[in-house]
C-alpha atoms as a PDB file:
ATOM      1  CA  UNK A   1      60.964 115.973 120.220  1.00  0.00           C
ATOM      2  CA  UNK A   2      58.401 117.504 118.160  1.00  0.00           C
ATOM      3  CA  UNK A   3      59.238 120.800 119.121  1.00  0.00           C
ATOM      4  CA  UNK A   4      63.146 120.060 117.797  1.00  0.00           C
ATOM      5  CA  UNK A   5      61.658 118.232 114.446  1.00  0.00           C
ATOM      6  CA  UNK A   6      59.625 121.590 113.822  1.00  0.00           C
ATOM      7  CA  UNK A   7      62.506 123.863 114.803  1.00  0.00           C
ATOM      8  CA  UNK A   8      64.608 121.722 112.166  1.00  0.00           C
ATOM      9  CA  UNK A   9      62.068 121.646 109.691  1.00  0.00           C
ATOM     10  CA  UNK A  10      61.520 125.276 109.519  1.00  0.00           C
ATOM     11  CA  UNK A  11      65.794 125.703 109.174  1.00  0.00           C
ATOM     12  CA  UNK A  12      65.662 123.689 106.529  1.00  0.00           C
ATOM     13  CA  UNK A  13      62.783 126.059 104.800  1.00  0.00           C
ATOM     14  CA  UNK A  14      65.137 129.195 105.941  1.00  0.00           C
ATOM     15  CA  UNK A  15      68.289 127.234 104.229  1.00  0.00           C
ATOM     16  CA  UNK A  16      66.661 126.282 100.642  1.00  0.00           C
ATOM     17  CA  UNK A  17      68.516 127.804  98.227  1.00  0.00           C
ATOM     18  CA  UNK A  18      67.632 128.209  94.093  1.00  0.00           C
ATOM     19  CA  UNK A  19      70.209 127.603  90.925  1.00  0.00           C
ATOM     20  CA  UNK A  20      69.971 129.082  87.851  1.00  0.00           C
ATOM     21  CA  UNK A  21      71.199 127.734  84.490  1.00  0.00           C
ATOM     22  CA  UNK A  22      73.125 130.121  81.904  1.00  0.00           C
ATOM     23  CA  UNK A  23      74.752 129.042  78.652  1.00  0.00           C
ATOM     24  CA  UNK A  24      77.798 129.891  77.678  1.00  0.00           C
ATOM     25  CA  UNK A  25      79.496 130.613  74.206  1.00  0.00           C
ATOM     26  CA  UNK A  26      82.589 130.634  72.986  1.00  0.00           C
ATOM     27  CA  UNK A  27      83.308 134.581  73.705  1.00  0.00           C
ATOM     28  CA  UNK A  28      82.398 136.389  76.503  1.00  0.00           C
ATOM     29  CA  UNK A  29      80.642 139.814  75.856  1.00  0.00           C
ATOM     30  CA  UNK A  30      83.728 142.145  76.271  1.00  0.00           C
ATOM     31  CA  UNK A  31      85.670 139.749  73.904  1.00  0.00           C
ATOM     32  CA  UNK A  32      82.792 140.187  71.209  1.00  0.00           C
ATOM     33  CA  UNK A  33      82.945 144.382  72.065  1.00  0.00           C
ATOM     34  CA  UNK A  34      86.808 143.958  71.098  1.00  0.00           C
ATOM     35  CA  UNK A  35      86.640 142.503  67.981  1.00  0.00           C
ATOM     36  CA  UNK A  36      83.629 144.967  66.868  1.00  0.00           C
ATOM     37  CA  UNK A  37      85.891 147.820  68.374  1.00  0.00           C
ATOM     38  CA  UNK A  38      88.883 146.630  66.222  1.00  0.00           C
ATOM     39  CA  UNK A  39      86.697 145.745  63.128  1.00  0.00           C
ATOM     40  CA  UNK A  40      84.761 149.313  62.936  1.00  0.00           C
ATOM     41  CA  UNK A  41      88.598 151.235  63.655  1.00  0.00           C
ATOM     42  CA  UNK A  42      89.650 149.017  60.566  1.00  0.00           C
ATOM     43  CA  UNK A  43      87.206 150.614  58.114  1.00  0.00           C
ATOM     44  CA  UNK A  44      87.618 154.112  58.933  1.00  0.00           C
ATOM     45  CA  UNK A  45      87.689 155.860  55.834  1.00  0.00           C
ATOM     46  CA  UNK A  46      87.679 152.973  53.659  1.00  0.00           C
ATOM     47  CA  UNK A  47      87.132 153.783  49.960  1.00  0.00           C
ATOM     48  CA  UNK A  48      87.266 152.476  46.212  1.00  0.00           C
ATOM     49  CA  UNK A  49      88.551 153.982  43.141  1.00  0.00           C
ATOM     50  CA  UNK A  50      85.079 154.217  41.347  1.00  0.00           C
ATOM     51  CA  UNK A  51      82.397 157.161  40.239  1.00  0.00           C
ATOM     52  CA  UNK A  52      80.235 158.144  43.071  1.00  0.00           C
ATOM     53  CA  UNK A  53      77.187 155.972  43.166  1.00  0.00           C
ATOM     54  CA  UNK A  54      78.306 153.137  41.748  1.00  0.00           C
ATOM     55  CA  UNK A  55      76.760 149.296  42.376  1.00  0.00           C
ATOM     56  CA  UNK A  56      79.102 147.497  44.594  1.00  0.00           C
ATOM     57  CA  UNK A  57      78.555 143.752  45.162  1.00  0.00           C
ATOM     58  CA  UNK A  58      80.703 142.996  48.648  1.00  0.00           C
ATOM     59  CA  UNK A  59      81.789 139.093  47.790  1.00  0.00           C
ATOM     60  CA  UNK A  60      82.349 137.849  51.211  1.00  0.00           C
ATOM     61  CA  UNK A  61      82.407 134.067  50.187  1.00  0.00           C
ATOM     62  CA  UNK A  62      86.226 133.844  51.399  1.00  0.00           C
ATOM     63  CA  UNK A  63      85.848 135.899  54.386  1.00  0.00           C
ATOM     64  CA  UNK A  64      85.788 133.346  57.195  1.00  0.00           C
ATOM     65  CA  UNK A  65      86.138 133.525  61.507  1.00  0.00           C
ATOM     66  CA  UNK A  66      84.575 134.184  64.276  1.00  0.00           C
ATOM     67  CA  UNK A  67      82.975 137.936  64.399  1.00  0.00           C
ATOM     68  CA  UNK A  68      82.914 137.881  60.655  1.00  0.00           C
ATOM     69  CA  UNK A  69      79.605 138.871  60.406  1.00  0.00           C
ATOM     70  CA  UNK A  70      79.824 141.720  61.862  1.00  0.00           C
ATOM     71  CA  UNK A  71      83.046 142.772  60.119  1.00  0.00           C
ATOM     72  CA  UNK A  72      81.235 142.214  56.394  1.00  0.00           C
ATOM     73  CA  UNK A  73      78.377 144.435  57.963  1.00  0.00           C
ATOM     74  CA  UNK A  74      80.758 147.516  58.944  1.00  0.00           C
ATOM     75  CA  UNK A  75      82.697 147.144  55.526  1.00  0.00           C
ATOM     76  CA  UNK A  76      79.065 147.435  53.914  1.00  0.00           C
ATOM     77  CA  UNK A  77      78.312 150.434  55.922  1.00  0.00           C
ATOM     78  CA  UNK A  78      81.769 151.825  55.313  1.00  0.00           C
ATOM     79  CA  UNK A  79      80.905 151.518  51.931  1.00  0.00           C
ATOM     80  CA  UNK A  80      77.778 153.069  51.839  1.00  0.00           C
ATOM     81  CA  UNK A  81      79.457 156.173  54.012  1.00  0.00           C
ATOM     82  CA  UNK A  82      81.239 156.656  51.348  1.00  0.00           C
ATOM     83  CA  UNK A  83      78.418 157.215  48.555  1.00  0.00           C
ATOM     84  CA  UNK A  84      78.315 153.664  47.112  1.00  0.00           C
ATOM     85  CA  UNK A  85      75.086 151.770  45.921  1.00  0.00           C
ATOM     86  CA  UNK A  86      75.269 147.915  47.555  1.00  0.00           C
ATOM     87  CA  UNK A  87      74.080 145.450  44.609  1.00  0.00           C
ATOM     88  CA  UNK A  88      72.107 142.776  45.725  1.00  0.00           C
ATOM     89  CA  UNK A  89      73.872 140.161  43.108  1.00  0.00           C
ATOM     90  CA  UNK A  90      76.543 140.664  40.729  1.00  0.00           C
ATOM     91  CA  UNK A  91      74.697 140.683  37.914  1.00  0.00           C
ATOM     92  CA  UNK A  92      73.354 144.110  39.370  1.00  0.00           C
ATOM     93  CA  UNK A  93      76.432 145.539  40.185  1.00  0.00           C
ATOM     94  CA  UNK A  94      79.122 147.978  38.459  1.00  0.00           C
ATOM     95  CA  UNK A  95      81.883 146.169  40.338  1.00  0.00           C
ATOM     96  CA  UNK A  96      82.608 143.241  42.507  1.00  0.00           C
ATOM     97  CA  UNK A  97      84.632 143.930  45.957  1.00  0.00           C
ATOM     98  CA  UNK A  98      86.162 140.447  47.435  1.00  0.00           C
ATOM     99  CA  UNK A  99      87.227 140.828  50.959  1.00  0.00           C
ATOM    100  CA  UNK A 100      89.607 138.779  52.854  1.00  0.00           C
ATOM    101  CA  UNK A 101      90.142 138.752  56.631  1.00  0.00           C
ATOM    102  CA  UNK A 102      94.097 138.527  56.903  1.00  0.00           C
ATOM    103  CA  UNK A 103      93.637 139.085  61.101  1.00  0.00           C
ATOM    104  CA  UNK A 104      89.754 138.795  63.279  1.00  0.00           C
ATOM    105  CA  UNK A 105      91.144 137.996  66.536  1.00  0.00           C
ATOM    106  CA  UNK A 106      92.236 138.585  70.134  1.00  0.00           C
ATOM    107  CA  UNK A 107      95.694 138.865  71.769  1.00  0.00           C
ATOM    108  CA  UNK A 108      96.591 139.277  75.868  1.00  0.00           C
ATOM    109  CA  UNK A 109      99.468 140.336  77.237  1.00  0.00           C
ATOM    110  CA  UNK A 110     100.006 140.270  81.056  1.00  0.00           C
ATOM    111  CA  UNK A 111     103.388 141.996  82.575  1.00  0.00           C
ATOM    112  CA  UNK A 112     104.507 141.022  85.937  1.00  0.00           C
ATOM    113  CA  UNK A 113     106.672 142.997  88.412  1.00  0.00           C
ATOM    114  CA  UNK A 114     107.616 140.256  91.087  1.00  0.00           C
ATOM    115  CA  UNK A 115     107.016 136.250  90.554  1.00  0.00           C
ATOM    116  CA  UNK A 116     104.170 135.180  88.569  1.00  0.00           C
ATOM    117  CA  UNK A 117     102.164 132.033  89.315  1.00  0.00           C
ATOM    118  CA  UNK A 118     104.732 128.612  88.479  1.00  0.00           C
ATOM    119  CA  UNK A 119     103.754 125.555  88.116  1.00  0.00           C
ATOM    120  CA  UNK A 120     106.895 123.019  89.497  1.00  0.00           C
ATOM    121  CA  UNK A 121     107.465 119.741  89.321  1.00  0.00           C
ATOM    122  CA  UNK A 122     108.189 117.684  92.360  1.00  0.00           C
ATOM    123  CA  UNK A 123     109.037 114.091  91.314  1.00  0.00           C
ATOM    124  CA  UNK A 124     109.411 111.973  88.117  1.00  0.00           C
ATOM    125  CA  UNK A 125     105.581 111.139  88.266  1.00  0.00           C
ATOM    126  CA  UNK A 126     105.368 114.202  86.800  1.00  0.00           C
ATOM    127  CA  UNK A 127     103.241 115.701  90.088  1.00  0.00           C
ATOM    128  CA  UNK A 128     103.499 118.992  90.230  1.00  0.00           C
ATOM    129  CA  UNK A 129     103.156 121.673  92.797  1.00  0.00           C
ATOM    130  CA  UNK A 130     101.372 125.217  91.908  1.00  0.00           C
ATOM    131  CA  UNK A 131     102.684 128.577  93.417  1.00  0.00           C
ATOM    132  CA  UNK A 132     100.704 131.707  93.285  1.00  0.00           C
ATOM    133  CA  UNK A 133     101.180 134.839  92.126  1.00  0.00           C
ATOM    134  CA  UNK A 134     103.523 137.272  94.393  1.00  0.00           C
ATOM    135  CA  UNK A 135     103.779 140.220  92.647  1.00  0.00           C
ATOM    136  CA  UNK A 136     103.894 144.427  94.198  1.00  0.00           C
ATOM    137  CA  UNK A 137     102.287 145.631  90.304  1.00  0.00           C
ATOM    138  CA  UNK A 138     101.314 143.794  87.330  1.00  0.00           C
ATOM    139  CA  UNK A 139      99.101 144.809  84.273  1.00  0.00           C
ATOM    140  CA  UNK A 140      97.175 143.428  81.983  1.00  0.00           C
ATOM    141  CA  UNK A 141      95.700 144.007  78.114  1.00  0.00           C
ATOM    142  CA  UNK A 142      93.349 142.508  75.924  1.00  0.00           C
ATOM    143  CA  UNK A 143      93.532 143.587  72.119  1.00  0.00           C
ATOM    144  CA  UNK A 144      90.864 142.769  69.354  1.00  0.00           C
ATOM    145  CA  UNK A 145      92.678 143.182  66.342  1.00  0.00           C
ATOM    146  CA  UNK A 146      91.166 143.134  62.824  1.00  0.00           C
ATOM    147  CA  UNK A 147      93.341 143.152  59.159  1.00  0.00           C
ATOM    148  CA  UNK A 148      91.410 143.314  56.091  1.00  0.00           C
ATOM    149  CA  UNK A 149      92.156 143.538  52.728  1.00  0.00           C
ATOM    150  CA  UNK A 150      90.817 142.982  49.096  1.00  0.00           C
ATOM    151  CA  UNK A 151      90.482 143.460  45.582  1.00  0.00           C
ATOM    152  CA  UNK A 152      88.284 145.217  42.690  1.00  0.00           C
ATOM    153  CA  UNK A 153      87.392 143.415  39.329  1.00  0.00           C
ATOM    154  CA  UNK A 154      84.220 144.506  36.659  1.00  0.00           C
ATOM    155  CA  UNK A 155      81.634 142.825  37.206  1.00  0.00           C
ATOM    156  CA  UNK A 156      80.546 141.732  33.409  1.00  0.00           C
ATOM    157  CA  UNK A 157      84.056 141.254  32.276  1.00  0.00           C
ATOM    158  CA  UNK A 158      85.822 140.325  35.109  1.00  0.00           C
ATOM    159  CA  UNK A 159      88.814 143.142  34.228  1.00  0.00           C
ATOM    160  CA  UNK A 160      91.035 144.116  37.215  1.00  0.00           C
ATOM    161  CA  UNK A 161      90.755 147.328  39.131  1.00  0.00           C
ATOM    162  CA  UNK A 162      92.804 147.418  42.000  1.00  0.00           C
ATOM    163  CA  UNK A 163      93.573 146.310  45.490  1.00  0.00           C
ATOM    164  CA  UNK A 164      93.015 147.438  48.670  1.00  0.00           C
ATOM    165  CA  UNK A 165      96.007 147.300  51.281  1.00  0.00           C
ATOM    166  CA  UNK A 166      95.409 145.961  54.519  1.00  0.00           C
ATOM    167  CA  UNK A 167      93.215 147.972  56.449  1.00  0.00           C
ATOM    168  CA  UNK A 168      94.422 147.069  59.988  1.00  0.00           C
ATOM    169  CA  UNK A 169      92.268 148.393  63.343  1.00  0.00           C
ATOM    170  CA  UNK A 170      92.956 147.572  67.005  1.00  0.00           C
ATOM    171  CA  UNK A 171      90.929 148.047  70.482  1.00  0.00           C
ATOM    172  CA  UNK A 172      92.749 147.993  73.655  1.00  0.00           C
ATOM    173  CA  UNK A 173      91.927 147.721  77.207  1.00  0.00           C
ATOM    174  CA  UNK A 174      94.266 147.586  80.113  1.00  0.00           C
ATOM    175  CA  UNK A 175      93.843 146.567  83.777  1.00  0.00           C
ATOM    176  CA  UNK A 176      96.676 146.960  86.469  1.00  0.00           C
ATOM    177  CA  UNK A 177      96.460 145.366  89.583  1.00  0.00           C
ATOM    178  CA  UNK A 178      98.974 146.008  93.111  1.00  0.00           C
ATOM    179  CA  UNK A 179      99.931 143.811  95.095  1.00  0.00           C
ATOM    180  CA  UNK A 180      97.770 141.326  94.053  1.00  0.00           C
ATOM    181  CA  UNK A 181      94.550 143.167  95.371  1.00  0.00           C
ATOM    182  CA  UNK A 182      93.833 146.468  94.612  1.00  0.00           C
ATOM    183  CA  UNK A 183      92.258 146.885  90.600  1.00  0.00           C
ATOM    184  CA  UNK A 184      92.065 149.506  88.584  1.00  0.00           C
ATOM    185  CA  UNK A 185      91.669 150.903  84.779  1.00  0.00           C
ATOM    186  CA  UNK A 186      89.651 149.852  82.505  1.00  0.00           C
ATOM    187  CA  UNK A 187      88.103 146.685  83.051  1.00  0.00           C
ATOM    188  CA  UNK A 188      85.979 145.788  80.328  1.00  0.00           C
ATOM    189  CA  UNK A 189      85.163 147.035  76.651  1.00  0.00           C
ATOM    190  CA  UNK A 190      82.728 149.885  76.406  1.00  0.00           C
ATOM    191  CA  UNK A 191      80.543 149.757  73.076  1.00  0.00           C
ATOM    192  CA  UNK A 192      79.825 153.214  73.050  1.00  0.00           C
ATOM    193  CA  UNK A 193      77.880 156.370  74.500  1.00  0.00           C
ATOM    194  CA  UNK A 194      75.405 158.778  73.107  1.00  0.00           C
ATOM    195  CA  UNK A 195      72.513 160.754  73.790  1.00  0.00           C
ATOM    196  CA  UNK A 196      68.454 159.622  73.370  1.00  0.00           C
ATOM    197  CA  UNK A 197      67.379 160.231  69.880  1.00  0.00           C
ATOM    198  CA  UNK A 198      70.900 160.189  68.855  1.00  0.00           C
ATOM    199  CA  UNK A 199      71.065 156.876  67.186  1.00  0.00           C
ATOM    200  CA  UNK A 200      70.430 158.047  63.266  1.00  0.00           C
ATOM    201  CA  UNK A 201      73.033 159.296  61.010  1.00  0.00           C
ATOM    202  CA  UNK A 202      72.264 160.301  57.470  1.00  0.00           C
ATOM    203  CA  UNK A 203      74.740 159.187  54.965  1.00  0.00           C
END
């Protein structure tokens, strides 16, 4: 008896087994990667009709959604890229450039070749029975898609001094998948490669 209690005992040590806690937010990491993806492809190139070096006060107060921090940020830096000063306030400024976000999201599209997963109802309780997937090929892609857009006005008088059209930028991946088992393509959002020491860039 003692012999099977220590036996047990020591399974029991051999079986324990540890959990680990992990928080979770409302996007996963390759959703966040798409919408900066799509948000830096949007402000490629982006410039304003005014003198080189001017003061530019970027009035994001109507520029609202999730990832929208990180879009005002690469609109700044676009800005900057292209040889304008950012004013701290508008009273420091030459001119004031409110953005809008027309688009800061994420789309998925999934295309199946054979029967896709159904969901059927059996009786008037409203059970229902749920079929998998039987499919030879099938595909899927994730898009972050950004729009922005805006407008120029003097900063002491307030005058008009243009618009600036939607600026639209998209990032794609695309999985594919046969027969229900075999993956490939890319699988997740990369946020980009480069060399050690390769980090700076002078403006």
């Amino acid at each position: 008896m003692r012999t099977a209690l220590t036996l047990t005992a020591a399974a029991l040590t051999l079986a324990a087994c540890a959990s680990t806690t992990e928080s979770n937010i409302g996007r996963t990491a390759t959703e966040q990667l798409l919408l900066a993806r799509a948000s830096d492809h949007a402000v490629e190139g982006l410039s304003l009709p005014l003198p080189a070096a001017s003061a530019v006060f970027v009035d994001d107060a109507y520029f609202q959604g999730e990832g929208s921090r990180y879009a005002v940020s690469a609109i700044r830096a676009a800005l900057s890229d292209a040889g304008f000063r950012m004013a701290r306030t508008k009273d420091e400024a030459d001119a004031v450039f409110e953005i809008r976000a027309g688009a800061l999201s994420l789309e998925q599209m999934r295309r199946v070749f054979g029967l896709p997963d159904m969901r059927i109802p059996i009786n008037e309780s409203l059970n229902v029975v749920s079929l998998p997937e039987l499919s030879a090929y099938s595909y899927r892609d994730r898009v972050g898609v950004a729009e922005f857009s805006g407008f120029l006005y003097e900063a002491k008088t307030g005058a008009p001094l243009g618009a600036v059209l939607p600026m639209i930028g998209a990032y794609r991946i695309r999985s594919h998948k046969a027969f229900m088992v075999v993956s490939w393509g890319q699988q997740q959002a990369v946020p980009g490669q480069r060399d050690p020491g390769s980090s700076w860039k002078e403006f």
